[in-house]
Protein backbone atom coordinates (compact mmCIF):
# COMPACT_ATOMS: atom_id res chain seq x y z
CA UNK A 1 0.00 0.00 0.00
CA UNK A 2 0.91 3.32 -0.63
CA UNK A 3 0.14 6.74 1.16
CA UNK A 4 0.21 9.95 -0.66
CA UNK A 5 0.14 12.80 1.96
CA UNK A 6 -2.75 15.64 1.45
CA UNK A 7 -4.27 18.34 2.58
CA UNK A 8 -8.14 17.86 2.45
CA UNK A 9 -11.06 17.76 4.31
CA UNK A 10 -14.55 16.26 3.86
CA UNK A 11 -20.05 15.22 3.47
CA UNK A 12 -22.89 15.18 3.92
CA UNK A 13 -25.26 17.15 4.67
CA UNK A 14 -26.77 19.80 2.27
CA UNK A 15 -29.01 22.36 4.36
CA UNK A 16 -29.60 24.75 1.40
CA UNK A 17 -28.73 26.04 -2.16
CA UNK A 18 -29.07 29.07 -4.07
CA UNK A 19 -31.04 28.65 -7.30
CA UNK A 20 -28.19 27.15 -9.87
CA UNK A 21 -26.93 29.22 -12.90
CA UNK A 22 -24.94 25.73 -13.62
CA UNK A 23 -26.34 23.02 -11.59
CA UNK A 24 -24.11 20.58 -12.89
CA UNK A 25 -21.37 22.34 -11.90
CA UNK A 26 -22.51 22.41 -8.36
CA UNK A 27 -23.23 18.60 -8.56
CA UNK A 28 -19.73 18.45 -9.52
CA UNK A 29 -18.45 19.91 -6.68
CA UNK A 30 -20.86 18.63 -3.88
CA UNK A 31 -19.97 15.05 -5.20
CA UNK A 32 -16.50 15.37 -4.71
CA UNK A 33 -16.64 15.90 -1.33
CA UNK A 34 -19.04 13.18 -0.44
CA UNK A 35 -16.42 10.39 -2.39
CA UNK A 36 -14.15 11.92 0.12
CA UNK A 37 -15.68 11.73 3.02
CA UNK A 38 -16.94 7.84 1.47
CA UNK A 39 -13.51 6.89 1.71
CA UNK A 40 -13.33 7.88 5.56
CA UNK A 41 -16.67 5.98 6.05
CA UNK A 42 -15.21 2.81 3.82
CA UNK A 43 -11.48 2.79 5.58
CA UNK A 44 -12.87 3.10 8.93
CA UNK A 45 -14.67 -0.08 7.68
CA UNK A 46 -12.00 -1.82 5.88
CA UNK A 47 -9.84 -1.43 9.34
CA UNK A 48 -12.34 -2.38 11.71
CA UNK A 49 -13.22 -5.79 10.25
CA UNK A 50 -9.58 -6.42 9.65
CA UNK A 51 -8.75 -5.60 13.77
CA UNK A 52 -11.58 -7.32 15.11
CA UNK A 53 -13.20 -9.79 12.79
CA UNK A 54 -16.07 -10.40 14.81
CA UNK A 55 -17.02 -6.91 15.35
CA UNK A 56 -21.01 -6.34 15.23
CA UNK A 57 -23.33 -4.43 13.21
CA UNK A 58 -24.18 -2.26 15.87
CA UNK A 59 -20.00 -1.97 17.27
CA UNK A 60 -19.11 -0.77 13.79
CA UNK A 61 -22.08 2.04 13.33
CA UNK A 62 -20.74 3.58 16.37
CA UNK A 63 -17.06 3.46 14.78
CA UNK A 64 -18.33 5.46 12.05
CA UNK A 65 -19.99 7.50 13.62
CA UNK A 66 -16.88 8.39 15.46
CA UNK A 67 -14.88 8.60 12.54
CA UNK A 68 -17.15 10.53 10.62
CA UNK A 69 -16.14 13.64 8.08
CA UNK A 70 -18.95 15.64 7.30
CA UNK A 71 -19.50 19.28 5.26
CA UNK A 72 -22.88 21.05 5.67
CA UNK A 73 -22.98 23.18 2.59
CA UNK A 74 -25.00 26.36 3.71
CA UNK A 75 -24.66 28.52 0.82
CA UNK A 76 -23.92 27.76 -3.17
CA UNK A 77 -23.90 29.63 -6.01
CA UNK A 78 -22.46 29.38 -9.98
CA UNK A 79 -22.14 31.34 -13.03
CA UNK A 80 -19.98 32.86 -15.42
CA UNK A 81 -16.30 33.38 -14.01
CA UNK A 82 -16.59 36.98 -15.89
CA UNK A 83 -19.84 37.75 -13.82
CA UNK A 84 -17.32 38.18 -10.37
CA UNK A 85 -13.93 38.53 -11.71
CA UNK A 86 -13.91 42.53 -10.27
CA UNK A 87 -14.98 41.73 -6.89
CA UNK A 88 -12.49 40.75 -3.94
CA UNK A 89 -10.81 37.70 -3.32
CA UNK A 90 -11.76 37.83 0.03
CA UNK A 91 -15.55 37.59 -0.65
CA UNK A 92 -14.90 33.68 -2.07
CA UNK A 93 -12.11 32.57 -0.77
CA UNK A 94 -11.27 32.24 3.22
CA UNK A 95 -7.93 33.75 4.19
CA UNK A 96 -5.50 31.36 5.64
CA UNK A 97 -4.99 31.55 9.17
CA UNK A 98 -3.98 29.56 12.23
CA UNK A 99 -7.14 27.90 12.80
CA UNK A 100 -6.80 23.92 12.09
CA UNK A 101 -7.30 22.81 9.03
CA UNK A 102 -7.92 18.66 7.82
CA UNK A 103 -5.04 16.86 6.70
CA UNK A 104 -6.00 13.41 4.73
CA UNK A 105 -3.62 10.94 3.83
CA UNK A 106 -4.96 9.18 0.75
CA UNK A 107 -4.48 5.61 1.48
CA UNK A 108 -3.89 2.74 -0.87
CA UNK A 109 -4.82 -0.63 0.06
CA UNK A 110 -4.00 -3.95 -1.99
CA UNK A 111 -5.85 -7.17 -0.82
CA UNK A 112 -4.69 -10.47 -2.07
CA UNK A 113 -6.99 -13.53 -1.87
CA UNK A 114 -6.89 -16.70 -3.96
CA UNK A 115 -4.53 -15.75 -6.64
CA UNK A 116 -6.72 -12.49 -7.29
CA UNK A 117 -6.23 -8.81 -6.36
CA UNK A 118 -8.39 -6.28 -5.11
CA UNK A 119 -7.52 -2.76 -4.68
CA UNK A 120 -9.06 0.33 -3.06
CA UNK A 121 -8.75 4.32 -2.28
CA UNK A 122 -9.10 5.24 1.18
CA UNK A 123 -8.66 8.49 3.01
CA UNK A 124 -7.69 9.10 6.78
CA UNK A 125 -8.21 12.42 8.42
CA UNK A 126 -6.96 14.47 10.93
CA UNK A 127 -6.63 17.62 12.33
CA UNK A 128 -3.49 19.68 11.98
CA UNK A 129 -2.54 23.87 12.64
CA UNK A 130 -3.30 25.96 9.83
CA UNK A 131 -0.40 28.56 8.48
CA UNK A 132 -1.16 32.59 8.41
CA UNK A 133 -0.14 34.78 5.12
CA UNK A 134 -1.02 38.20 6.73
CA UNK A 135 1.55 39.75 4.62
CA UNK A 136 -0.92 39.02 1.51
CA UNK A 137 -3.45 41.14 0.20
CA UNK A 138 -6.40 39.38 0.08
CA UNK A 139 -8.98 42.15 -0.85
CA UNK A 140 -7.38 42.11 -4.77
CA UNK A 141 -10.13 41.58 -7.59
CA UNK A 142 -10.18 37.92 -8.21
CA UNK A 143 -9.26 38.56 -12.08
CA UNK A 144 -5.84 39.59 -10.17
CA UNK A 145 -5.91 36.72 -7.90
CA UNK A 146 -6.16 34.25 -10.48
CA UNK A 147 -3.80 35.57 -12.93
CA UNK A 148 -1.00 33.30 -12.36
CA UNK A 149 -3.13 30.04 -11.91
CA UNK A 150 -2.41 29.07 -15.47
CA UNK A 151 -5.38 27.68 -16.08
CA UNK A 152 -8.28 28.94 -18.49
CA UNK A 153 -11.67 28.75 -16.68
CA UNK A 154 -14.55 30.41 -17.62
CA UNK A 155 -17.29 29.08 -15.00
CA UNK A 156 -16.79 29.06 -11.49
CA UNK A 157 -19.06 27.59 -8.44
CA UNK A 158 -19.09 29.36 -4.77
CA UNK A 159 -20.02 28.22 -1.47
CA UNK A 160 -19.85 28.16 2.14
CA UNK A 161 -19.12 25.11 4.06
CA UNK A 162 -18.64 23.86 7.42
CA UNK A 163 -16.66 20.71 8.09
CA UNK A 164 -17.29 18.75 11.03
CA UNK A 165 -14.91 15.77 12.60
CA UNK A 166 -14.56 14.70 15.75
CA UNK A 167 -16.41 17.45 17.63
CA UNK A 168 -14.42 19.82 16.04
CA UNK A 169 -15.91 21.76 12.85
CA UNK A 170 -14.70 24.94 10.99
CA UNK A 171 -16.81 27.43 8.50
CA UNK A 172 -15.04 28.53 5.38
CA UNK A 173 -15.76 30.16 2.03
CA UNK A 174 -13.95 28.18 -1.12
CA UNK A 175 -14.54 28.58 -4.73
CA UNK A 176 -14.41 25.47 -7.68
CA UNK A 177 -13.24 27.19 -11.16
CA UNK A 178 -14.55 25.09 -14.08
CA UNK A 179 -13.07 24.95 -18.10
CA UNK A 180 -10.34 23.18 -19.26
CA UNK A 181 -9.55 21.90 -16.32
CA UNK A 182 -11.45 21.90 -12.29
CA UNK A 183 -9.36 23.27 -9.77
CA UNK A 184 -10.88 23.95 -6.42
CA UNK A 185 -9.36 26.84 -3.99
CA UNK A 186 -10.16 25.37 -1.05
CA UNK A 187 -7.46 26.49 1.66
CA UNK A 188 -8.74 24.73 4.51
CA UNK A 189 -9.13 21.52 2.52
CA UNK A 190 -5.92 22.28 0.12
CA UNK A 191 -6.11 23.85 -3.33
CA UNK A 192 -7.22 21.51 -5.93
CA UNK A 193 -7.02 18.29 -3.51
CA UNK A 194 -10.94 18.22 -3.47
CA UNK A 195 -11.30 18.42 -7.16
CA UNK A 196 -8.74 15.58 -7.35
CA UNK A 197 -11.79 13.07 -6.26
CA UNK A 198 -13.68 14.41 -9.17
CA UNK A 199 -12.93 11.42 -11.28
CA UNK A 200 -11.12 9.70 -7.88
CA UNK A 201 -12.55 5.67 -8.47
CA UNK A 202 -13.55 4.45 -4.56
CA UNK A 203 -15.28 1.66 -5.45
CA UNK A 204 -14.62 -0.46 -2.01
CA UNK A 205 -13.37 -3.90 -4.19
CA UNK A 206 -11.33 -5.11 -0.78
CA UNK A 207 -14.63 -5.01 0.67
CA UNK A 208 -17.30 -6.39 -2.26
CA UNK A 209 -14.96 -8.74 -4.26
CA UNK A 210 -13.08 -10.35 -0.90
CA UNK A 211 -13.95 -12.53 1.74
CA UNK A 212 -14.68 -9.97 3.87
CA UNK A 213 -17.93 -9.18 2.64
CA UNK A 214 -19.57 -12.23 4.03
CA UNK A 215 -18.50 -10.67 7.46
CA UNK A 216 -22.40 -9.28 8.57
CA UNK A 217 -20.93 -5.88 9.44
CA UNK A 218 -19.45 -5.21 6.05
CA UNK A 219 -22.76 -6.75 4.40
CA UNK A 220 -24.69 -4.48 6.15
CA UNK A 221 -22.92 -1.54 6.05
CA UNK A 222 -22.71 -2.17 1.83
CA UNK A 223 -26.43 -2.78 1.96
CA UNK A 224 -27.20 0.63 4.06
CA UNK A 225 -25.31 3.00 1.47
CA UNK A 226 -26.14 1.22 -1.79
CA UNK A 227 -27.62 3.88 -4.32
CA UNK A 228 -30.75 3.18 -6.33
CA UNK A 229 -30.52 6.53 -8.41
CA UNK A 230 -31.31 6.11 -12.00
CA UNK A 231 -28.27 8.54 -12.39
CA UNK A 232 -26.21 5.74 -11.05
CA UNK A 233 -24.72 3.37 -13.96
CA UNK A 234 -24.39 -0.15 -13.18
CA UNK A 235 -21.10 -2.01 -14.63
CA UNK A 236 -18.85 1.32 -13.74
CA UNK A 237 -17.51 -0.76 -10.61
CA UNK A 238 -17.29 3.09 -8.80
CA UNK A 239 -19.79 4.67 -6.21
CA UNK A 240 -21.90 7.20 -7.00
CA UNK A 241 -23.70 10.13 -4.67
CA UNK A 242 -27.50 11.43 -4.51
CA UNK A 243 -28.05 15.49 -4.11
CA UNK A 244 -27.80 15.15 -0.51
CA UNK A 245 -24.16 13.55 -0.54
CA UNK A 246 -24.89 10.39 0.48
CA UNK A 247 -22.70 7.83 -1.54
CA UNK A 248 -22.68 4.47 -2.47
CA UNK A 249 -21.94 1.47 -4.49
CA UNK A 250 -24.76 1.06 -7.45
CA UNK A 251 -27.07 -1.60 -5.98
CA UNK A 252 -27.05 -3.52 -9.52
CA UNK A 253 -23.27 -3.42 -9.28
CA UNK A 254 -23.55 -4.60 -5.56
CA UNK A 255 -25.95 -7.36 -6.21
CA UNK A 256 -23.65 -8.77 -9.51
CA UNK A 257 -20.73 -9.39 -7.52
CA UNK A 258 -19.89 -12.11 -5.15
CA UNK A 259 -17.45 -12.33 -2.36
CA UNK A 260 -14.57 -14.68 -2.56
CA UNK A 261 -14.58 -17.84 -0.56
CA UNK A 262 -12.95 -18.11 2.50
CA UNK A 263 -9.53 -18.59 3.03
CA UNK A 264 -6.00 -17.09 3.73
CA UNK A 265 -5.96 -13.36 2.67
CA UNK A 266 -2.81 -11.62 2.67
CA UNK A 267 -3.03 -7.65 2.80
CA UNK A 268 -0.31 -5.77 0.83
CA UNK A 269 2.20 -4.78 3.41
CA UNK A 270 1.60 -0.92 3.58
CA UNK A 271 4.54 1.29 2.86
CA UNK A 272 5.22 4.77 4.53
């Protein structure tokens, strides 16, 4: 296994929305953070059943629970990029400071069983200080901010979140920039690490495809966030996320594969 050390933070709730001048642009970026705080939810699973093998139903809920990343997205709004490119920076984008900020470690774990491999995307959170830039002037127009990102974007989303993990929470502005590429300015998550799970595949195979889903806490925890959207597309082997950030694996998807039978499983040894 390997870990790849970010800067993020991440779902779930959605308490409100401004009407959408690009609605798929906000799905965009409300999706990404769900997957990430999906791969919290399925590591903490993934772990659990590996430490204690009998662990129940009801032991592992309150593990998640405890482990649980969530964002409460307050406010959202999208346009044209042109439409706010004269007002200031500081109106969509929270100044650093040194209030905590989320660190995730994007975590890479290999199971093999019975001559066949199974591989998954995990992410493990934590709290960690946040680092001031006083010295920058954070009231320029955003057409100045921007001017050395490199990128050519010509839509942009806006919102207002407030993260929430272990007791602790913190309320930020951030702003997604859509065209050629997505980049996110999220400085209490990290700059562009929450558009990175855009197109991120966390489909939980070390828990579906292994023996370890005929364990009854990882059945039933697959069986709880399995999505029935018709937005969902079966055969993608990924999870997909409803408008109010829950995700899951497609319940076709869950329901064609099989767990493998029991016997000797040897996870990857995990490099650092």
């Amino acid at each position: 296994m390997r870990l790849r050390r970010l800067l993020i933070i991440a779902p779930v709730l959605l308490a409100s929305i401004a009407l959408a001048a690009n609605p798929q642009d906000e799905a965009i970026a409300r999706d990404a953070y769900a997957k990430l705080a999906y791969a919290v939810q399925s590591r903490t699973v993934y772990m659990e059943v590996q430490q204690h093998p009998d662990i129940t139903i009801a032991e592992l809920t309150k593990k998640l629970q405890a482990n649980e990343v969530r964002f409460d997205i307050s406010e959202m709004s999208s346009g044209s990029l042109s439409e706010i490119m004269s007002k200031p920076y500081s109106d969509f984008v929270s100044r650093p400071d040194t209030q905590d900020v989320l660190q995730i470690t994007q975590d890479e774990e290999t199971f093999d069983e019975n001559g066949r491999r199974s591989t998954s995307y995990f992410a493990i959170p934590s709290w960690t200080r946040g680092q001031s830039v006083s010295e920058e002037d954070w009231n320029v127009p955003i057409e100045v901010a921007l001017s050395k990102s490199g990128g050519k974007f010509s839509r942009y989303v806006a919102a207002t979140i407030t993260v929430r993990f272990q007791g602790r929470s913190r309320t930020y502005h951030t702003l997604w920039l859509f065209g050629t590429e997505i980049l996110s300015v999220d400085l209490v998550s990290g700059t562009n690490i929450p558009s990175q799970f855009v197109a991120e595949n966390l489909y939980p195979s070390v828990l579906t495809d292994t023996s370890l889903r005929s364990r009854p806490a990882v059945n039933g925890w697959l069986n709880s966030t399995q999505r029935f959207e018709a937005s969902c597309k079966a055969g993608k082997q990924d999870v997909c996320c409803d408008s109010a950030m829950h995700c899951g694996v497609f319940a076709d998807d869950l329901r064609s594969t099989k767990p493998a039978p029991n016997t000797t499983a040897t996870p990857k040894e995990k490099l650092q």
